[in-house]
C-alpha atoms as a PDB file:
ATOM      1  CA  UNK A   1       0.000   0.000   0.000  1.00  0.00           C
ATOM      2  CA  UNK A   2       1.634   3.679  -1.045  1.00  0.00           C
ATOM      3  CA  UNK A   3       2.440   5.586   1.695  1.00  0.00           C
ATOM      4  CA  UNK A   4       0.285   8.762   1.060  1.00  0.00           C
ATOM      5  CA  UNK A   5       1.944  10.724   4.205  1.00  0.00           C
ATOM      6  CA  UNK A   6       4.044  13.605   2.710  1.00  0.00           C
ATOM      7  CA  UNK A   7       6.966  14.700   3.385  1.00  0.00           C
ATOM      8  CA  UNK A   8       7.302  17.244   6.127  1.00  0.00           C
ATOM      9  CA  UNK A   9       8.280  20.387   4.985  1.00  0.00           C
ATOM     10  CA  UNK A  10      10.505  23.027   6.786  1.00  0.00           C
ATOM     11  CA  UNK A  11      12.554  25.971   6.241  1.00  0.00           C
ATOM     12  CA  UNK A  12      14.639  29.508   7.433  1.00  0.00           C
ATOM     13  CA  UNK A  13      13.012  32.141   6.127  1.00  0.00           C
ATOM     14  CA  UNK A  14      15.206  35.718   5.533  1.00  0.00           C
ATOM     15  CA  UNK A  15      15.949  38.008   3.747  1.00  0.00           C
ATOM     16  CA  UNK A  16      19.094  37.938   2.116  1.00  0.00           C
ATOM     17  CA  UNK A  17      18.699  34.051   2.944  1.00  0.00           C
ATOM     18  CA  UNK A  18      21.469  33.019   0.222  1.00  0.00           C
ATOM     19  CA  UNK A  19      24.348  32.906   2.995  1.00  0.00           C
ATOM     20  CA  UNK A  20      22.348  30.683   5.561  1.00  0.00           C
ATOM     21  CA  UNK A  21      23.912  27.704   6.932  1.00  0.00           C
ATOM     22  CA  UNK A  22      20.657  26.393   8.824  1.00  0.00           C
ATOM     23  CA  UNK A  23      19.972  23.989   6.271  1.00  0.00           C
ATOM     24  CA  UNK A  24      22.833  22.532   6.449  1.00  0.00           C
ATOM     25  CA  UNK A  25      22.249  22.358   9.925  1.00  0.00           C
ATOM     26  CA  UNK A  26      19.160  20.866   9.794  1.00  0.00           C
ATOM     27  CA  UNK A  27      19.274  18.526   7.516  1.00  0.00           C
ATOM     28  CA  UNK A  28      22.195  16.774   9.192  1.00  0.00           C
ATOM     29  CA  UNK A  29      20.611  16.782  12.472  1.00  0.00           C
ATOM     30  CA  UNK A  30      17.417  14.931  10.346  1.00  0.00           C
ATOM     31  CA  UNK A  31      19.922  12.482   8.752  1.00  0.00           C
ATOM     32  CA  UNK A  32      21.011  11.320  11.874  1.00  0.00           C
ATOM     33  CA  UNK A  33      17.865  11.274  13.732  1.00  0.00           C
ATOM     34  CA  UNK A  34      16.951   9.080  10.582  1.00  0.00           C
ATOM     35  CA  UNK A  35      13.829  11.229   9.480  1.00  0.00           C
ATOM     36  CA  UNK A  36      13.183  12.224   5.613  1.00  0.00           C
ATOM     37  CA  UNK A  37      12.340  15.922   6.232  1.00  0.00           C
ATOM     38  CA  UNK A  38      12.898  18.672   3.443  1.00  0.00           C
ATOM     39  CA  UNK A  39      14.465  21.753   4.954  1.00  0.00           C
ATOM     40  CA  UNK A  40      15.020  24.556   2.771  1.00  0.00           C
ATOM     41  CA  UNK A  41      16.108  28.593   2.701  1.00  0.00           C
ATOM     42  CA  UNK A  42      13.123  30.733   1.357  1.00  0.00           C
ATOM     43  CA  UNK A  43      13.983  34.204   0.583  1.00  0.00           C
ATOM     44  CA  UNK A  44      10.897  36.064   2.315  1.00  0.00           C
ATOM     45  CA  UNK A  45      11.845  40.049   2.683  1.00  0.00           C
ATOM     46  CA  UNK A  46       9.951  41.993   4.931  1.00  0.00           C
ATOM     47  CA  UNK A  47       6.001  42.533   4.800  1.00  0.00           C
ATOM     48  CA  UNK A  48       6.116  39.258   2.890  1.00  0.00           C
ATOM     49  CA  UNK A  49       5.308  36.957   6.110  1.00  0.00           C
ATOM     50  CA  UNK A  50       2.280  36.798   6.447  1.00  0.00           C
ATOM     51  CA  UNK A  51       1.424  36.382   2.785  1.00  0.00           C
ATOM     52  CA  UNK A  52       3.916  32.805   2.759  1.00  0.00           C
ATOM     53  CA  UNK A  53       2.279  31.442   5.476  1.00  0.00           C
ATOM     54  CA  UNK A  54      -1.352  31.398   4.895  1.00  0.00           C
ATOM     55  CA  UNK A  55      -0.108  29.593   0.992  1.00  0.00           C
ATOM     56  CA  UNK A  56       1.582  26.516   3.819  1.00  0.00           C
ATOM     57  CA  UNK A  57       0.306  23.671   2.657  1.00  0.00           C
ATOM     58  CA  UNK A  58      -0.671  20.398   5.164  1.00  0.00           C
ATOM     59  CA  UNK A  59       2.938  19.215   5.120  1.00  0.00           C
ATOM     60  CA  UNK A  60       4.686  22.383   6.478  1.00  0.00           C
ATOM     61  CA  UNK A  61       6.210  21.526  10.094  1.00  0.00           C
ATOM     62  CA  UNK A  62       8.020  24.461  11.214  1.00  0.00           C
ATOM     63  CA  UNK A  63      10.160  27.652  10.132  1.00  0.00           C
ATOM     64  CA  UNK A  64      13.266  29.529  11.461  1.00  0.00           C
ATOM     65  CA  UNK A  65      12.898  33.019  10.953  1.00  0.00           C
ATOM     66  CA  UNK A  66      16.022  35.739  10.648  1.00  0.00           C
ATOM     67  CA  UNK A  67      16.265  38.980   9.997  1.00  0.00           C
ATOM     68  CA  UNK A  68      13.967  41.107   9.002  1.00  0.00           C
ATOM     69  CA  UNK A  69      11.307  38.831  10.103  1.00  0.00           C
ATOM     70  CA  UNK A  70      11.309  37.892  14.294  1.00  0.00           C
ATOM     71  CA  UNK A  71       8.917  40.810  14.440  1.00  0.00           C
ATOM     72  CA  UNK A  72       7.053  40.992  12.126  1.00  0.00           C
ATOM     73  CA  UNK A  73       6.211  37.146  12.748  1.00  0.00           C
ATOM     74  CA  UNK A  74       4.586  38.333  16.165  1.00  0.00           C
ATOM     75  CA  UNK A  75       0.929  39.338  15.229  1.00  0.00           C
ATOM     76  CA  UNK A  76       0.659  35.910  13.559  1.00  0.00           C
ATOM     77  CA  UNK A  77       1.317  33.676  16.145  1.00  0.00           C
ATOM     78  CA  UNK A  78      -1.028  31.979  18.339  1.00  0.00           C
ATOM     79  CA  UNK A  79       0.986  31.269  21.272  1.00  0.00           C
ATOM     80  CA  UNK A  80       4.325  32.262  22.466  1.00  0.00           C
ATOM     81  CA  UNK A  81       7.047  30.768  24.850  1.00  0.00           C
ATOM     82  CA  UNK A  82       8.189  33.171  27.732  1.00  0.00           C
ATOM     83  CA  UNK A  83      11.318  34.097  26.228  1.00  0.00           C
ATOM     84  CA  UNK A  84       9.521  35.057  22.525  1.00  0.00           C
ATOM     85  CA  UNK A  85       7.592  37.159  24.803  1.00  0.00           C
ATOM     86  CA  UNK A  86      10.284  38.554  26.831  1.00  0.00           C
ATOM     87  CA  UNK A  87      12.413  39.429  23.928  1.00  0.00           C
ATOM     88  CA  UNK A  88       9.381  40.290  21.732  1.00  0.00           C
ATOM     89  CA  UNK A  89      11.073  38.084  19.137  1.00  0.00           C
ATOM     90  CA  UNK A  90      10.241  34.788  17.598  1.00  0.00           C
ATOM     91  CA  UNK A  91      12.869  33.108  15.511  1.00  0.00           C
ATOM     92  CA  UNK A  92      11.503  29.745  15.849  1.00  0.00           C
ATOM     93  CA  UNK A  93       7.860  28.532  14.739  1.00  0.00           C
ATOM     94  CA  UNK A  94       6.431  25.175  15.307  1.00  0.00           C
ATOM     95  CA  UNK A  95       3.041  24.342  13.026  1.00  0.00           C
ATOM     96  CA  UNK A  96       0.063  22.426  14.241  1.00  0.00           C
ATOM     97  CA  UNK A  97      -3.546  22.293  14.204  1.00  0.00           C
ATOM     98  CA  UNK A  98      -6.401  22.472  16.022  1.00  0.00           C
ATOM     99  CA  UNK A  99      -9.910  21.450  14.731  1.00  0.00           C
ATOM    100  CA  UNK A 100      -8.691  21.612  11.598  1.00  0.00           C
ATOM    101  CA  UNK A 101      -7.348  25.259  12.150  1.00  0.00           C
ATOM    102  CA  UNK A 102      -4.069  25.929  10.978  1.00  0.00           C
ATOM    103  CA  UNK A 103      -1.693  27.018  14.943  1.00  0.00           C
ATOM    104  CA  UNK A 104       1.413  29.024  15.038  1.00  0.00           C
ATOM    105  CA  UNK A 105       3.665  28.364  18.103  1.00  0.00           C
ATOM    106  CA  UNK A 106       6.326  30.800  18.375  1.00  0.00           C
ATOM    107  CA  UNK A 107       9.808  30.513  20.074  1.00  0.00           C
ATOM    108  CA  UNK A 108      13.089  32.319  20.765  1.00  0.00           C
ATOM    109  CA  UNK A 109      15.869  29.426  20.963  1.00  0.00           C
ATOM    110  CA  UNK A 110      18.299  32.461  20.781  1.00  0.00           C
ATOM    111  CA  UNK A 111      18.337  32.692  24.138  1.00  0.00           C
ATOM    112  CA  UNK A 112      19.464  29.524  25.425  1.00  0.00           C
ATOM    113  CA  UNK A 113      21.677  29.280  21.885  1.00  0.00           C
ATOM    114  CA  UNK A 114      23.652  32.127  23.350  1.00  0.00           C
ATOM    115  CA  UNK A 115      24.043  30.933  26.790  1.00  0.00           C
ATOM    116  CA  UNK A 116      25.149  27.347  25.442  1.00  0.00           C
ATOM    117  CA  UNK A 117      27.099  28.846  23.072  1.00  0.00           C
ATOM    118  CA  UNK A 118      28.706  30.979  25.739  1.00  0.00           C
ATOM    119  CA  UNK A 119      29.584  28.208  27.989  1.00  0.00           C
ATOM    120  CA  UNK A 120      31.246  26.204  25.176  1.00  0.00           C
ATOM    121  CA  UNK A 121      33.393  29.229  25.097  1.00  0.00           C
ATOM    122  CA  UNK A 122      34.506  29.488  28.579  1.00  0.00           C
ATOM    123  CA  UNK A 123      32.107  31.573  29.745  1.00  0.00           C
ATOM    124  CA  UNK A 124      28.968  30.473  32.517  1.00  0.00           C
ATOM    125  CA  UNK A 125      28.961  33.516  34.774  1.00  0.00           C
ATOM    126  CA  UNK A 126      29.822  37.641  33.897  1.00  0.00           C
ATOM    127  CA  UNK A 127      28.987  40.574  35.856  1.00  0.00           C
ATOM    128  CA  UNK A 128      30.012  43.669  33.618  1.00  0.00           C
ATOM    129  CA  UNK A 129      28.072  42.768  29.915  1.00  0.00           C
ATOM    130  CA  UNK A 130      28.682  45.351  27.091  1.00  0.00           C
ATOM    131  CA  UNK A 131      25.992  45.064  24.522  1.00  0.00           C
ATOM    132  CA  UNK A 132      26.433  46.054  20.949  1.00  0.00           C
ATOM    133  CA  UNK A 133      23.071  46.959  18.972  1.00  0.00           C
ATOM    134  CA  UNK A 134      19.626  47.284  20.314  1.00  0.00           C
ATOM    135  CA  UNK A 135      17.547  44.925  17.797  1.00  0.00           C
ATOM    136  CA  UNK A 136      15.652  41.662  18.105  1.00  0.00           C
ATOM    137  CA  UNK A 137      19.192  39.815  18.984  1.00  0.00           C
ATOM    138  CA  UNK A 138      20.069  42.393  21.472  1.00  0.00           C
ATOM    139  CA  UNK A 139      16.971  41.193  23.475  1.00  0.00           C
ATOM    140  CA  UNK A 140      18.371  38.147  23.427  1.00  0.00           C
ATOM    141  CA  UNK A 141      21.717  39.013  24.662  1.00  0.00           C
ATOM    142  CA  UNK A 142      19.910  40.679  27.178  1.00  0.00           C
ATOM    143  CA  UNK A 143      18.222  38.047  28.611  1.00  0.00           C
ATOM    144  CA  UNK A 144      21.125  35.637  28.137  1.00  0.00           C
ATOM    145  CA  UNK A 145      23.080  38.382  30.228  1.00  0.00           C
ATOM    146  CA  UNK A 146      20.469  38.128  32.965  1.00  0.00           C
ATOM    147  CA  UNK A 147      21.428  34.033  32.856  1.00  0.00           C
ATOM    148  CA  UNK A 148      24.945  34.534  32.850  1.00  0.00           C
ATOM    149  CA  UNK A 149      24.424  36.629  36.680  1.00  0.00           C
ATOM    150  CA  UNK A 150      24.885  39.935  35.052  1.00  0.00           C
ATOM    151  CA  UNK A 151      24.236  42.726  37.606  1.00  0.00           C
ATOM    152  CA  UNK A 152      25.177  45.692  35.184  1.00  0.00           C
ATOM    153  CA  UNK A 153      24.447  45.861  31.120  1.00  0.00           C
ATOM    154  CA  UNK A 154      26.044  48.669  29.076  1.00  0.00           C
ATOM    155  CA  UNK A 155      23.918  49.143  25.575  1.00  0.00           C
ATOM    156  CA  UNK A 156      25.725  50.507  22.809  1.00  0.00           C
ATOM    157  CA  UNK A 157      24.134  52.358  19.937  1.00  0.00           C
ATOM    158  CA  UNK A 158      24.353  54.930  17.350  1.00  0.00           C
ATOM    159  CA  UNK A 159      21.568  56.196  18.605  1.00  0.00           C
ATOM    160  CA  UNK A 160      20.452  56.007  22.253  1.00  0.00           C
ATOM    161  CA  UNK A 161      17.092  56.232  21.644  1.00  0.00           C
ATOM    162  CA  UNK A 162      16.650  53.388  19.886  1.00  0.00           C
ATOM    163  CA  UNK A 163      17.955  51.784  23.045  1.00  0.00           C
ATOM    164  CA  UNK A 164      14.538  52.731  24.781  1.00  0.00           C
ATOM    165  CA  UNK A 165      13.246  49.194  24.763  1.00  0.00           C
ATOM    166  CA  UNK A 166      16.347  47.396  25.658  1.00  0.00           C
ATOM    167  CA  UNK A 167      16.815  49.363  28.376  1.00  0.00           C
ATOM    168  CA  UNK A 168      13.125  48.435  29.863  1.00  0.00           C
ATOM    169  CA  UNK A 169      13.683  44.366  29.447  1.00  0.00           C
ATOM    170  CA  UNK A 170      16.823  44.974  31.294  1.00  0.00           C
ATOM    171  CA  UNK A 171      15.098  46.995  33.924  1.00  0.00           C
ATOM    172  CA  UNK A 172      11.951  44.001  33.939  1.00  0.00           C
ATOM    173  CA  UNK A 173      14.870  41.395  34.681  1.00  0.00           C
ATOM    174  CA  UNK A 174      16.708  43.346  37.396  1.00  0.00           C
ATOM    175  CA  UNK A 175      19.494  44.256  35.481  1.00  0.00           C
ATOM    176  CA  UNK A 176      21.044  48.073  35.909  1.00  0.00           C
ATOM    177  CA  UNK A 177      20.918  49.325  32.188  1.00  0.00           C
ATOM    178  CA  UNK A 178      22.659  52.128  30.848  1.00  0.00           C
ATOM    179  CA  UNK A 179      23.472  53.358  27.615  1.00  0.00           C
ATOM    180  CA  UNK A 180      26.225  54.696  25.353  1.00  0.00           C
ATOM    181  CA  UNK A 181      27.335  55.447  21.553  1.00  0.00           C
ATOM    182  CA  UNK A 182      29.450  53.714  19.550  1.00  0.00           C
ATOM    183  CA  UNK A 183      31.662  56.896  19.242  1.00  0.00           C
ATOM    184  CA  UNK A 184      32.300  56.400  22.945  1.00  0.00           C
ATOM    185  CA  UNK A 185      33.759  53.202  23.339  1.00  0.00           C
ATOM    186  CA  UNK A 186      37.156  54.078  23.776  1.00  0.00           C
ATOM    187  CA  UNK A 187      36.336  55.770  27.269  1.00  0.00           C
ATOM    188  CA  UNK A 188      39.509  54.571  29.126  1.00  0.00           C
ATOM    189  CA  UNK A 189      37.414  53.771  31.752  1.00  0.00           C
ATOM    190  CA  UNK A 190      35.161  50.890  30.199  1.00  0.00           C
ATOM    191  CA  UNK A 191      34.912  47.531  32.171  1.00  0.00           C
ATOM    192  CA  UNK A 192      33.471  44.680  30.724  1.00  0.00           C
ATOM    193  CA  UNK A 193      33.629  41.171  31.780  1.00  0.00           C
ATOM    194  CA  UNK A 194      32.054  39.943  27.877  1.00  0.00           C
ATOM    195  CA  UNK A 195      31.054  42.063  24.963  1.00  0.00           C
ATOM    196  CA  UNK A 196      28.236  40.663  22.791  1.00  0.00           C
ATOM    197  CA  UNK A 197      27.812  42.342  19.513  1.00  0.00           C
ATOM    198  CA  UNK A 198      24.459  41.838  17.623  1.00  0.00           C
ATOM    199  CA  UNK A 199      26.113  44.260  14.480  1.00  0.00           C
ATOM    200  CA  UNK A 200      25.494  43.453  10.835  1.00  0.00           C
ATOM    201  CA  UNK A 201      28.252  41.529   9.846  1.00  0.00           C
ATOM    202  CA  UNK A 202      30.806  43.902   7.333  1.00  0.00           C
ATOM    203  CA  UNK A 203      30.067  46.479  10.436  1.00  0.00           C
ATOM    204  CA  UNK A 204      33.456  48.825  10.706  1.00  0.00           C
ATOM    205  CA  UNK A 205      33.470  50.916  13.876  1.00  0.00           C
ATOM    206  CA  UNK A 206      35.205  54.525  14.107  1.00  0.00           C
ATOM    207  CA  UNK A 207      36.668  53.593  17.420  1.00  0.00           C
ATOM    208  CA  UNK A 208      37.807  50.966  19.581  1.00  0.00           C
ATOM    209  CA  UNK A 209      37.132  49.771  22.819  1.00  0.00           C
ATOM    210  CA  UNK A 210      40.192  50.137  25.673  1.00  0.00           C
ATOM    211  CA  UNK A 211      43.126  47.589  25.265  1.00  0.00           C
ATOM    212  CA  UNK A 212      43.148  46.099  28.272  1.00  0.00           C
ATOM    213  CA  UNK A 213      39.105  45.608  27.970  1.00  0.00           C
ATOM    214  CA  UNK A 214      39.744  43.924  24.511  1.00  0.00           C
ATOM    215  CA  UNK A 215      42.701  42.406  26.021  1.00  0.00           C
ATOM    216  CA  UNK A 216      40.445  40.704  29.339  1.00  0.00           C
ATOM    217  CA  UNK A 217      36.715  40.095  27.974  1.00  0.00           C
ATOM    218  CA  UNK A 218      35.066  37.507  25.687  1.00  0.00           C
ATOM    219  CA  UNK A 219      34.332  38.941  22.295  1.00  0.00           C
ATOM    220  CA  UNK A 220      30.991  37.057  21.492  1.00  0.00           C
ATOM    221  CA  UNK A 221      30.349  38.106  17.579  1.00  0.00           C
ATOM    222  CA  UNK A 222      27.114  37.130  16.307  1.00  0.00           C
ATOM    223  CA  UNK A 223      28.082  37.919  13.100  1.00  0.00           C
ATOM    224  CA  UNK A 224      30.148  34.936  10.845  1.00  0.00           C
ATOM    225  CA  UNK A 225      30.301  36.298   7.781  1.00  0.00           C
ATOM    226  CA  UNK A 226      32.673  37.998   6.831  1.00  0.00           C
ATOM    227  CA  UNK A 227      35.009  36.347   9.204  1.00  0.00           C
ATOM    228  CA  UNK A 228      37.094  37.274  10.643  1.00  0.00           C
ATOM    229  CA  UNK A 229      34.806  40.541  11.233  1.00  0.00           C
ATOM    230  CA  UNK A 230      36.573  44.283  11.704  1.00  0.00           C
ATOM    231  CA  UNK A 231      35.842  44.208  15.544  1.00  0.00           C
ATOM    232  CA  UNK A 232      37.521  40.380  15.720  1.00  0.00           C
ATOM    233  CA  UNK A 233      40.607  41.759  13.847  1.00  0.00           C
ATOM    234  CA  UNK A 234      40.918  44.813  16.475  1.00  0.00           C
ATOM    235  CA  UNK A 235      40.364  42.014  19.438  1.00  0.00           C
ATOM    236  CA  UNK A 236      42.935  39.849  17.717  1.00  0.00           C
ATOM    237  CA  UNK A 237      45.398  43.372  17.800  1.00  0.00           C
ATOM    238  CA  UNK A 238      45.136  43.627  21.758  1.00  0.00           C
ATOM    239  CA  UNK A 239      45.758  39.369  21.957  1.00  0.00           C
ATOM    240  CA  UNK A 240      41.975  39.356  23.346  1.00  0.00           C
ATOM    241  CA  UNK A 241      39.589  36.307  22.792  1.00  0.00           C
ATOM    242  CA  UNK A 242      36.964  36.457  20.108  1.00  0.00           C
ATOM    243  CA  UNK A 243      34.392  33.812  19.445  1.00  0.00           C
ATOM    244  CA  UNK A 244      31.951  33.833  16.425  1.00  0.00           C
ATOM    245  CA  UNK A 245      28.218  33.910  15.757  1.00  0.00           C
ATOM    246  CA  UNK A 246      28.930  30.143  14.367  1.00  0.00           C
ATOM    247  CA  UNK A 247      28.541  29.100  17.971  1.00  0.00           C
ATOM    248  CA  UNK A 248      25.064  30.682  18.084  1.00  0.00           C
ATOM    249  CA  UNK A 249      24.128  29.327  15.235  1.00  0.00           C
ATOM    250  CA  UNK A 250      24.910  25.566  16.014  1.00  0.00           C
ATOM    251  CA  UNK A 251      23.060  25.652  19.639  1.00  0.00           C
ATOM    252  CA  UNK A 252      20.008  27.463  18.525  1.00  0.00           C
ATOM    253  CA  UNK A 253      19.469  25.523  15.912  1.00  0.00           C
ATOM    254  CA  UNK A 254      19.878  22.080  18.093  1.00  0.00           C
ATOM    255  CA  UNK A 255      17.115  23.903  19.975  1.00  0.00           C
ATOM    256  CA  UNK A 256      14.933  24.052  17.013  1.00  0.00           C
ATOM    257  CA  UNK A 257      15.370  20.652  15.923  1.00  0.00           C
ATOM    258  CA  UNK A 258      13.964  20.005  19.480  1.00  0.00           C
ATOM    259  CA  UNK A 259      11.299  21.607  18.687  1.00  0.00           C
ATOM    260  CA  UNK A 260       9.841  20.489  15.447  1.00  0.00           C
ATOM    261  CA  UNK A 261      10.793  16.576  16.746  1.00  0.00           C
ATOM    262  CA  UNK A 262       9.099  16.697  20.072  1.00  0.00           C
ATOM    263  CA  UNK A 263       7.584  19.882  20.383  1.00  0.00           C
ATOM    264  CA  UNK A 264       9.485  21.031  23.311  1.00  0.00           C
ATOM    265  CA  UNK A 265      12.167  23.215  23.734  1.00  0.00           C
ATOM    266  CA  UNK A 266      13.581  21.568  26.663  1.00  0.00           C
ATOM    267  CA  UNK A 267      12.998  17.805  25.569  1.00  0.00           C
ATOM    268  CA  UNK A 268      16.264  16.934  24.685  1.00  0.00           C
ATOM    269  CA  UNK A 269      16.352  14.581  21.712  1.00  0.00           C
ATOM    270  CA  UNK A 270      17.284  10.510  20.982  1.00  0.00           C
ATOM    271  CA  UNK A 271      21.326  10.703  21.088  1.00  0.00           C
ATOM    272  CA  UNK A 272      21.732  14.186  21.309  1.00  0.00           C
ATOM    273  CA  UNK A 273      25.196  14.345  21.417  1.00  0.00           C
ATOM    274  CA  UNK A 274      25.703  11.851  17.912  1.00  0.00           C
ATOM    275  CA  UNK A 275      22.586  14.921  16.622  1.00  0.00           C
ATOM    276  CA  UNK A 276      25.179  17.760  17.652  1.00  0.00           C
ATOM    277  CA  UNK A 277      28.370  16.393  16.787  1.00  0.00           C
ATOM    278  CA  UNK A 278      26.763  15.837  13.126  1.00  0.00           C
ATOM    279  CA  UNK A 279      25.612  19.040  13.063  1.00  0.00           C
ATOM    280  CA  UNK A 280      29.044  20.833  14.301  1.00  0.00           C
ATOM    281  CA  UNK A 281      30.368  18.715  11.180  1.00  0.00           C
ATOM    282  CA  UNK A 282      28.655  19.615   9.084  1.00  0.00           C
ATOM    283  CA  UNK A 283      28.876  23.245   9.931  1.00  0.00           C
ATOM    284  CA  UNK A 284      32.698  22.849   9.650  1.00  0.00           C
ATOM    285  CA  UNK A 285      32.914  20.995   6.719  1.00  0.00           C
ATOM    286  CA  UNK A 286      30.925  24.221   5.113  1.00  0.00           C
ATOM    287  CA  UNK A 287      29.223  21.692   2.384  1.00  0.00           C
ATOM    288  CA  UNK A 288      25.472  20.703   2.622  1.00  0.00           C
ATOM    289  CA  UNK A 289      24.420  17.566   3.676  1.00  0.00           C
ATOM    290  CA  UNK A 290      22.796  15.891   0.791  1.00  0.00           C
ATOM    291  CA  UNK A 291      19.259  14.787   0.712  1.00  0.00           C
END
């Protein structure tokens, strides 16, 4: 008898998606798990969201949304994890139904991507966090801040009051928030136990943070590409460490595939560690898994 069960259907949505390395991700962490799912990158620019998701078909499973879209993803979703509402950013939706209604559970694995990604870096605890950009990954560094222990968060901008709601999620989770320019980052007095920067990636600053701070703290880039990036190279000048958005990428993504597996964020899945070592492969490799 023909199996008439399709194919579940999945993909990172973007836009420009052309550099993404979630499929690859993804579809090794399928291989292994031994599941014939179809994971793709859709180029989907902003104000197109909504539109691609009502034409989902039956078989669609899930998306991973990046820029400019873990906004603009909020009015649509039914239901949202704490952190997706914390951050007011979703990068991670999981499709169901209910009485034959098409549901849209949102999630933000960025968060505990970060934090995981963090620790595989050296870093489980920091009390001075320098923040750099005050987007929908900036919440997320904020949060993951709050995880790591922070007690103060410095938010650096080009313009402060863009900051405004960064500032407020710090305040909500107890942090003490201020707020600086990116022309002002070579103050000589700047501490910083770990500097997170949610820039574009190409991003070249006009100044430089202290040497001894670039020296002492964690550079966590989210940014891989280019690599090395123009605030890695001046990190790299002072002998400083410097880890890149690769890390993020890897552990949020394991989060994901938790997700649309099991449904649960927190469920971890069968052989997790064969799942992540196939997926660190083939991240390294840099060639996608075939299907």
């Amino acid at each position: 008898m023909p199996n008439d069960i399709p194919t579940p259907r999945l993909a990172v949505l973007g836009s420009p998606i052309g550099h993404s390395k979630s499929p690859m991700l993804h579809r090794a962490a399928y291989r292994e798990l031994g599941l014939d799912w179809q994971y793709d990158a859709i180029e989907v620019g902003a104000g197109s969201l909504a539109e691609f998701v009502d034409g989902l078909g039956n078989d669609w499973r899930g998306l991973s949304l990046t820029m400019p879209l873990k906004r603009e993803a909020l009015p649509l979703i039914d239901d949202l994890d704490r952190l997706a509402q914390l951050t007011n950013a979703v990068n991670t939706v999981l499709i169901g139904s209910n009485l034959g209604r098409r549901t849209l559970f949102g999630f933000n694995t960025d968060v505990p991507g970060l934090v995981r990604a963090l620790g595989a870096s050296g870093v489980t605890q920091a009390t001075h966090v320098t923040i750099l950009g005050a987007g929908a990954t900036g919440a997320s560094a904020m949060v993951a801040a709050a995880d790591l222990g922070a007690e103060t968060v410095d938010v650096v901008v080009r313009n402060p009051a863009k900051a405004t709601t960064l500032v407020e999620l710090g305040h909500q989770l107890g942090l003490v928030v201020t707020v600086s320019t990116l022309r002002s980052i070579d103050a000589p007095g700047r501490i910083s136990d770990l500097v997170i920067s949610t820039l574009p990636g190409g991003t070249v600053l006009e100044e430089q943070f202290p040497t001894s701070l670039r020296a002492n703290a964690l550079l966590f880039d989210v940014a891989y590409s280019p690599w090395p990036s123009a605030l890695a190279h001046s990190w790299g000048h002072a002998h400083g460490t410097v880890a890149s958005g690769l890390g993020l990428l890897l552990h949020q993504a394991l989060i994901q595939v938790r997700i649309f597996v099991a449904g649960d964020p927190f469920e971890p899945l069968p052989q997790e560690d064969s799942v992540l070592a196939a997926m660190s492969g083939a991240l390294r490799s840099g060639e996608p898994v075939k299907e």
